[in-house]
N, C-alpha and C. Protein backbone atom coordinates (compact mmCIF):
# COMPACT_ATOMS: atom_id res chain seq x y z
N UNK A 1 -5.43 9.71 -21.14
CA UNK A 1 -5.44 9.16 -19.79
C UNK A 1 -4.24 9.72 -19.02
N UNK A 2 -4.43 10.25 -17.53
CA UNK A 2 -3.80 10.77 -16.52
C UNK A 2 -2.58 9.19 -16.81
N UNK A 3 -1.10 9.96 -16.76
CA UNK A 3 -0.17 8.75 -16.24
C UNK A 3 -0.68 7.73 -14.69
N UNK A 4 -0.89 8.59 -14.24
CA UNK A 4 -1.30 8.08 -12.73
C UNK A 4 -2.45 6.87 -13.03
N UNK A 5 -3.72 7.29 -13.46
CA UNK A 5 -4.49 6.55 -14.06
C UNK A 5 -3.99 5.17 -14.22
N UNK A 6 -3.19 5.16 -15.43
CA UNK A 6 -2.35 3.62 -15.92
C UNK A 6 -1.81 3.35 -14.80
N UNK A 7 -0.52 3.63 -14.02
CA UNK A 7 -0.38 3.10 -13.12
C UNK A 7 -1.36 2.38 -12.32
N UNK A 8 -2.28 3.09 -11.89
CA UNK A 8 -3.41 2.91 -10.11
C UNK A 8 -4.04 1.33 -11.22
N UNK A 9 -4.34 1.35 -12.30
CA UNK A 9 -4.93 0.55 -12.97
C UNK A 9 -4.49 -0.65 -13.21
N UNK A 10 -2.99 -0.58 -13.59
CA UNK A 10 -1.88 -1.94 -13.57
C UNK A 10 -1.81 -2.41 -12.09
N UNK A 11 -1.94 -1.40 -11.59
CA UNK A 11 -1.45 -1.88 -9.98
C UNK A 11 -2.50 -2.60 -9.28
N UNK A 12 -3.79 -2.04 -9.29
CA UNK A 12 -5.07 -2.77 -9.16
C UNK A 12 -5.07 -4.43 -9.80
N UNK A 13 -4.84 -4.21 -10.77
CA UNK A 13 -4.86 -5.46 -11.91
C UNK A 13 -3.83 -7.07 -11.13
N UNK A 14 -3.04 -6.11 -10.68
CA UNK A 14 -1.85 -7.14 -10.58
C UNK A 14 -1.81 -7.66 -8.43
N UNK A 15 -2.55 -6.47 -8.14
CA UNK A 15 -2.39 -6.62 -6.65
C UNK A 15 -3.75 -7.87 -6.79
N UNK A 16 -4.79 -7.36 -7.11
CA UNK A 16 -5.90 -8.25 -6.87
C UNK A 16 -5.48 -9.91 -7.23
N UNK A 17 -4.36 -10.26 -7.78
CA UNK A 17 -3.86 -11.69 -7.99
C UNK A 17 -2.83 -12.38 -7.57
N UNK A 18 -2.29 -11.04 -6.63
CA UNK A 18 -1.14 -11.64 -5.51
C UNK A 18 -2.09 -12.48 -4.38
N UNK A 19 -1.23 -12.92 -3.34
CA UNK A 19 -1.45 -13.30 -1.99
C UNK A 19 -2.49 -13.28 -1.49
N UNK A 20 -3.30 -14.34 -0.86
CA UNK A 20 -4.71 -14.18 -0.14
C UNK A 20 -4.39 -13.69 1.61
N UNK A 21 -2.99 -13.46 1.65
CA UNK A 21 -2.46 -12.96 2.80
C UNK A 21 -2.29 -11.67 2.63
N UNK A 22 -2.76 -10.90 1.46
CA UNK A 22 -2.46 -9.28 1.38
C UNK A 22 -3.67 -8.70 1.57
N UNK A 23 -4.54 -8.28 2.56
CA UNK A 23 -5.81 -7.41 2.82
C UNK A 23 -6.09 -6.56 2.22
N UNK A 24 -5.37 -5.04 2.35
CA UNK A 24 -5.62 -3.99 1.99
C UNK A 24 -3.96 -3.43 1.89
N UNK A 25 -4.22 -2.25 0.23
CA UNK A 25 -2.91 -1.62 -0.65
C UNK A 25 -4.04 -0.27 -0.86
N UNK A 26 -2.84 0.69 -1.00
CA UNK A 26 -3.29 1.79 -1.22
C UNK A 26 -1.65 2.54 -2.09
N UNK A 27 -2.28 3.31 -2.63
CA UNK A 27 -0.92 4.23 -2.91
C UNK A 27 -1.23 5.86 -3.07
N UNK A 28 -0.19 6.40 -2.53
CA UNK A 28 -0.22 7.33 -1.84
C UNK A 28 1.01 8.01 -2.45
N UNK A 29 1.27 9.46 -2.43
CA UNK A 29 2.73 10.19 -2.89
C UNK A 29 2.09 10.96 -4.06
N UNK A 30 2.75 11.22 -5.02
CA UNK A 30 2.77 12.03 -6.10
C UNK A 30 1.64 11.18 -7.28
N UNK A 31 1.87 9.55 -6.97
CA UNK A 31 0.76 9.32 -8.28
C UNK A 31 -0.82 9.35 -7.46
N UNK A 32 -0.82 9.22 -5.91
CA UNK A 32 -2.15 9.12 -5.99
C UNK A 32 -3.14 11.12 -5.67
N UNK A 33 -1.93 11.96 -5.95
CA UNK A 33 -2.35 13.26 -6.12
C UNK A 33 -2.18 13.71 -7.50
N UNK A 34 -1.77 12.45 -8.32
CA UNK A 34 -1.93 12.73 -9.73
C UNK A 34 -1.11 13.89 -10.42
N UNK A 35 -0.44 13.68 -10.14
CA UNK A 35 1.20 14.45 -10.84
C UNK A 35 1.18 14.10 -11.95
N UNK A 36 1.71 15.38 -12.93
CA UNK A 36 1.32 15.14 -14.88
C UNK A 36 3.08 13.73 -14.70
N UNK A 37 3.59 14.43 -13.94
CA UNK A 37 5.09 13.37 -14.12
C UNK A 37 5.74 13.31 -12.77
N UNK A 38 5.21 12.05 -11.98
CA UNK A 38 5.91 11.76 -10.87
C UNK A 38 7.17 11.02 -10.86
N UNK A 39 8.09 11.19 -10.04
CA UNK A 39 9.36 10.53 -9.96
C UNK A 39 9.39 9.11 -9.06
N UNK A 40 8.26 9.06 -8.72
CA UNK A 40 8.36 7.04 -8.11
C UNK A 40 6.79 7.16 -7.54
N UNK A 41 6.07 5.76 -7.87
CA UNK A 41 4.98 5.39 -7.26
C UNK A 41 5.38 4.77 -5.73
N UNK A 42 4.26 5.28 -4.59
CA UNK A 42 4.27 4.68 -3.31
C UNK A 42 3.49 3.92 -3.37
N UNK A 43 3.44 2.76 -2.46
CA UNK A 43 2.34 1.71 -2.55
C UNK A 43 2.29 1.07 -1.10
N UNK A 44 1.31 1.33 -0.47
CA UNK A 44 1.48 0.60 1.06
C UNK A 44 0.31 -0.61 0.76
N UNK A 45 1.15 -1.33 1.35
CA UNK A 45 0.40 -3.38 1.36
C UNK A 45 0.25 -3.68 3.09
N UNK A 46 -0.84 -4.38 3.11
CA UNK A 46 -0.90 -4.92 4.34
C UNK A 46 -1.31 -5.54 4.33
N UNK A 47 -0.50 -6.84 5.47
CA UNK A 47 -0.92 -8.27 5.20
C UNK A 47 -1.10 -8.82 6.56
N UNK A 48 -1.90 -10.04 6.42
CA UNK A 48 -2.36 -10.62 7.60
C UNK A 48 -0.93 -11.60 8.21
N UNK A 49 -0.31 -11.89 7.46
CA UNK A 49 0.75 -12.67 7.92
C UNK A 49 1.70 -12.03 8.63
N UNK A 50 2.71 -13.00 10.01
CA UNK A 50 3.38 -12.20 10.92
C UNK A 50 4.89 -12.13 10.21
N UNK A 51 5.64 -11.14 11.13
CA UNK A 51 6.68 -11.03 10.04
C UNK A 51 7.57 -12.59 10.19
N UNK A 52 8.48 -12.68 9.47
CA UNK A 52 9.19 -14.45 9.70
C UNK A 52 8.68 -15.60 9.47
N UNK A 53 7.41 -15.15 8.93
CA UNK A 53 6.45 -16.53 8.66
C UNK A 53 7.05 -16.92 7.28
N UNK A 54 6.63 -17.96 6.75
CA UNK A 54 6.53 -18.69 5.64
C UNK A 54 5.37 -17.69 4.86
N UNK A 55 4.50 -17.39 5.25
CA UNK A 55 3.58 -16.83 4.26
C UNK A 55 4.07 -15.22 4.13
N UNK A 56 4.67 -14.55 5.17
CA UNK A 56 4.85 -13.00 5.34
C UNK A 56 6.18 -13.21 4.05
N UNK A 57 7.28 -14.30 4.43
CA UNK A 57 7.94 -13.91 2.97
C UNK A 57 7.54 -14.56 1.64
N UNK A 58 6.29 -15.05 1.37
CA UNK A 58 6.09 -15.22 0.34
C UNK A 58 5.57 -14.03 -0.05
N UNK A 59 4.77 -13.40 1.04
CA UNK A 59 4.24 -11.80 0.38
C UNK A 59 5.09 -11.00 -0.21
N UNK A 60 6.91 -11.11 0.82
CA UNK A 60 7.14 -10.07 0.56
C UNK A 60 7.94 -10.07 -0.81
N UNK A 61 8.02 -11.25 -1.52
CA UNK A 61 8.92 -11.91 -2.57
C UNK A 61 7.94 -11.76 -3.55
N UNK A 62 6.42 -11.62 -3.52
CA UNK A 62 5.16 -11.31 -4.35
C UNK A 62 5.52 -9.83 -4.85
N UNK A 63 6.03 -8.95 -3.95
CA UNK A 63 5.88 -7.70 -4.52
C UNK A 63 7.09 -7.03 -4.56
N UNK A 64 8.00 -7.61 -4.24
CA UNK A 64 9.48 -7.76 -4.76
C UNK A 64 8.96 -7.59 -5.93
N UNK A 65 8.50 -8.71 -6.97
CA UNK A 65 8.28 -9.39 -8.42
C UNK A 65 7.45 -8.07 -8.73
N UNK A 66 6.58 -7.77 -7.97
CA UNK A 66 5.86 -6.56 -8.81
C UNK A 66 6.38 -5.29 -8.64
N UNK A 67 7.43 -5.16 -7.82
CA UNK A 67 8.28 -3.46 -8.13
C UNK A 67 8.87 -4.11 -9.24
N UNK A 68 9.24 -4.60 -9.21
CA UNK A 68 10.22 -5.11 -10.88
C UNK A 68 9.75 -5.01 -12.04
N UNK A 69 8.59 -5.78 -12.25
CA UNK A 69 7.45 -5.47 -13.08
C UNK A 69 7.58 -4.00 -13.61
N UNK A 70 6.56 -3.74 -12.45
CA UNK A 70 6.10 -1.94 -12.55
C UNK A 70 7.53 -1.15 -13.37
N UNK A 71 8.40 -1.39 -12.75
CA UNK A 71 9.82 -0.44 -12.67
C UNK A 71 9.86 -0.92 -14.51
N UNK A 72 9.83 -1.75 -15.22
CA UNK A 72 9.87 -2.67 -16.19
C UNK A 72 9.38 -2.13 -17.50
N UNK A 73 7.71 -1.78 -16.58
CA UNK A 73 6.85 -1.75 -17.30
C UNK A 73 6.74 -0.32 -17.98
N UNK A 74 6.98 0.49 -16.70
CA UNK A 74 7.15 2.31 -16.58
C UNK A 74 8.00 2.97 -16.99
N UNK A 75 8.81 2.15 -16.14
CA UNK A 75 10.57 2.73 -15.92
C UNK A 75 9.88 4.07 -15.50
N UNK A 76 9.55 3.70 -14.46
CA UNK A 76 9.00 4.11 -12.79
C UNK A 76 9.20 3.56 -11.45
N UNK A 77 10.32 3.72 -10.42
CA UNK A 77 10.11 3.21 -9.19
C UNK A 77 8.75 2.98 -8.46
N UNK A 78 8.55 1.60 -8.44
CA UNK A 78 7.43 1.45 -7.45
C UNK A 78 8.36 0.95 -6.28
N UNK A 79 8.23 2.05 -5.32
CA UNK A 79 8.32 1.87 -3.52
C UNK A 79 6.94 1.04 -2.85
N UNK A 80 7.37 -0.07 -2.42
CA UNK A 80 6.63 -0.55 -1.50
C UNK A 80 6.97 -0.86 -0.22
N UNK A 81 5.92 -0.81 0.81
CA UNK A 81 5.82 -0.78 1.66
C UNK A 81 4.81 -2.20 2.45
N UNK A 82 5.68 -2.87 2.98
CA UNK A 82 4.75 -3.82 3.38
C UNK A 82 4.84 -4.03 5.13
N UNK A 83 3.51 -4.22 5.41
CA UNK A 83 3.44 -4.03 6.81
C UNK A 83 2.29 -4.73 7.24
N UNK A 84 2.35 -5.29 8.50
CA UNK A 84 1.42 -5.88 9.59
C UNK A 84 0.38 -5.18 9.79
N UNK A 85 -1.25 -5.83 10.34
CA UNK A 85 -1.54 -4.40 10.95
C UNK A 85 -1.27 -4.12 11.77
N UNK A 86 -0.44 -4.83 13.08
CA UNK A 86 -0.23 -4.57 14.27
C UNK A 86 0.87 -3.44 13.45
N UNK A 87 1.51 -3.59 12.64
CA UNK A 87 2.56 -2.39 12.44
C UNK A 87 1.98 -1.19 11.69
N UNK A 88 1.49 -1.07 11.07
CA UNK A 88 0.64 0.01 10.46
C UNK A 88 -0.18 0.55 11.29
N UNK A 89 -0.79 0.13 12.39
CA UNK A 89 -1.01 0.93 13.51
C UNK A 89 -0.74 1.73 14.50
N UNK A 90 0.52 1.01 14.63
CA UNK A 90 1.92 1.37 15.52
C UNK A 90 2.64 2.76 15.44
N UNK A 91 2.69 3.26 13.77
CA UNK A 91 3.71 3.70 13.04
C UNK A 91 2.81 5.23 12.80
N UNK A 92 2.58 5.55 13.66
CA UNK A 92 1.68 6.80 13.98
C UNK A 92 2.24 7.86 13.03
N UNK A 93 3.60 8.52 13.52
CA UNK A 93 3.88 9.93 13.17
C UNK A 93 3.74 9.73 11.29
N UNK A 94 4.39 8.37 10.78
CA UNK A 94 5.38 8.61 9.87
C UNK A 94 3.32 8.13 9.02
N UNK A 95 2.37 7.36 9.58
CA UNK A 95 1.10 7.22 9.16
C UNK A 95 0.10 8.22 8.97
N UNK A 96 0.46 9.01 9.86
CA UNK A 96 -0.43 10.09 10.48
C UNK A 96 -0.38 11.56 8.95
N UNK A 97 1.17 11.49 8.35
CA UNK A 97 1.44 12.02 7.68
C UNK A 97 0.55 11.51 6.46
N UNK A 98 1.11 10.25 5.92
CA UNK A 98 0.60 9.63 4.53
C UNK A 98 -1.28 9.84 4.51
N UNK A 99 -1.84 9.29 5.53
CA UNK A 99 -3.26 9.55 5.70
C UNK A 99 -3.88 11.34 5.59
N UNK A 100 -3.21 11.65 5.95
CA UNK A 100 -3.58 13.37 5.84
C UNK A 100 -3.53 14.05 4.64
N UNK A 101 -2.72 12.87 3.61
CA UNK A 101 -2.99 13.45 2.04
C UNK A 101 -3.26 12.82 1.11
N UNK A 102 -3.71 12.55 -0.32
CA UNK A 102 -4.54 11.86 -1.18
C UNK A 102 -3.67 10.63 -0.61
N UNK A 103 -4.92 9.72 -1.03
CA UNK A 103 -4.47 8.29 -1.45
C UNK A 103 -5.58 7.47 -2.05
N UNK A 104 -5.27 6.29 -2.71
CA UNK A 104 -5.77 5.42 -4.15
C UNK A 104 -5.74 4.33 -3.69
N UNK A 105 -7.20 3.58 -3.35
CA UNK A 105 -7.39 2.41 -2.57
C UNK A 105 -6.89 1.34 -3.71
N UNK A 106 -6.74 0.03 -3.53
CA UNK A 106 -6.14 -0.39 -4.74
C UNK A 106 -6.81 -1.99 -4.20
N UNK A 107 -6.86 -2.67 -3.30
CA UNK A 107 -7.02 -3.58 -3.33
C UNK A 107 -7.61 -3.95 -1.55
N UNK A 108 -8.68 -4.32 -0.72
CA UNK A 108 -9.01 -4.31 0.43
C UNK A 108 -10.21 -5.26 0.78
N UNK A 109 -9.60 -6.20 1.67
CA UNK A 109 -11.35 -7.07 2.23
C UNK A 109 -10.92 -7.30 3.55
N UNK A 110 -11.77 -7.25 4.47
CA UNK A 110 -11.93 -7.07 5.62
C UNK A 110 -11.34 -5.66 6.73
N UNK A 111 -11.38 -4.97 6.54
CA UNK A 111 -10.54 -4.16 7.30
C UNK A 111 -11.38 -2.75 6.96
N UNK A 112 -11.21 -1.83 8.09
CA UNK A 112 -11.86 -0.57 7.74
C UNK A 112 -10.76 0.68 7.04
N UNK A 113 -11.50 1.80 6.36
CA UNK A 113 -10.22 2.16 5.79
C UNK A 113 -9.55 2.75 6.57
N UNK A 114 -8.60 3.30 6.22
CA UNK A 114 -6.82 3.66 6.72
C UNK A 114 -7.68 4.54 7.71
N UNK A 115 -7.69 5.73 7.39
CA UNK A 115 -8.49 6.94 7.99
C UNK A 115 -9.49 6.41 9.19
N UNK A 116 -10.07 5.48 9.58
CA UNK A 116 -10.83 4.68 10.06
C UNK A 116 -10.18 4.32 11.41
N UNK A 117 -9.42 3.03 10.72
CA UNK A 117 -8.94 2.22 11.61
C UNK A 117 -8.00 2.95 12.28
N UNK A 118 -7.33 3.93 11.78
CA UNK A 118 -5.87 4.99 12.49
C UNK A 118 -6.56 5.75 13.99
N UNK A 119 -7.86 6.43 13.24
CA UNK A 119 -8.73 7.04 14.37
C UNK A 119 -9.47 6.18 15.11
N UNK A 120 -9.80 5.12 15.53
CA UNK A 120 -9.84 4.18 16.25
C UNK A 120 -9.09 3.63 17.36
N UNK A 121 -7.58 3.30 16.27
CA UNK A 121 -6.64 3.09 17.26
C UNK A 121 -6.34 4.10 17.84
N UNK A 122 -6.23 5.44 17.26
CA UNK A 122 -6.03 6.40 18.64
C UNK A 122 -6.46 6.49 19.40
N UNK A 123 -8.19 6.59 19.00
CA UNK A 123 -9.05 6.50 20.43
C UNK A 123 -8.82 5.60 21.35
N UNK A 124 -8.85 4.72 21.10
CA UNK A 124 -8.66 3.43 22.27
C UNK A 124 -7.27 3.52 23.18
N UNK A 125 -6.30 4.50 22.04
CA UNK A 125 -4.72 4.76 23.39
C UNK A 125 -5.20 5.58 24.06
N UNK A 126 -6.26 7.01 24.14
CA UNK A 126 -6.06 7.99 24.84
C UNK A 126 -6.73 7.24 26.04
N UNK A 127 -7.59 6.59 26.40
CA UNK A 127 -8.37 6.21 27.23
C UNK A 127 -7.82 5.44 28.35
């Protein structure tokens, strides 16, 4: 089994039992282009909760616990990334990049994918 593999697989495992405030995770970087030996997993989370809420930091204290884990488990940096969708929409240049190269859906209900919803929201600014 691809290293990457185990990872996308633990990560699946463990996202699907966090937060009913976390929508859609993907990871993206070196494990979701499947590198024989990457130097840190990326992981973008997005959650329905606003930032300062009671529920946005329980999310973000959810995956606090799971870079720790991961890092634990691997002794592999898992980088996460947690964001709004009003902010993951927003965040064009630095989005525009991550979407333009592999990525590893990991966990998603309601929402269209990344690639989707990005070209959407553009459309609707040019107009």
């Amino acid at each position: 089994m691809n290293p990457s593999e185990k990872y996308i697989n633990w990560l699946r495992s463990k996202i699907s039992a966090l937060s009913s405030h976390i929508i859609y995770s993907f990871v993206f970087g070196s494990v979701a282009r499947h590198s024989p030996s990457p130097n840190d997993c990326d992981l973008m989370v997005l959650t329905s909760s606003s930032p300062q809420t009671k529920e946005w930091n329980s999310v973000r204290k959810q995956i606090d616990r799971l870079c720790k884990l991961f890092n634990a488990e691997f002794d592999l940096n898992l980088s996460a990334i947690l964001l709004t969708i009003d902010e993951y929409t927003e965040k064009i240049p630095f989005l525009k990049r991550i979407l333009s190269r592999p990525l590893i859906e990991l966990y998603g209900h309601g929402i269209e994918t990344p690639n989707n919803l990005f070209q959407r929201r553009a459309k609707s600014r040019a107009r």
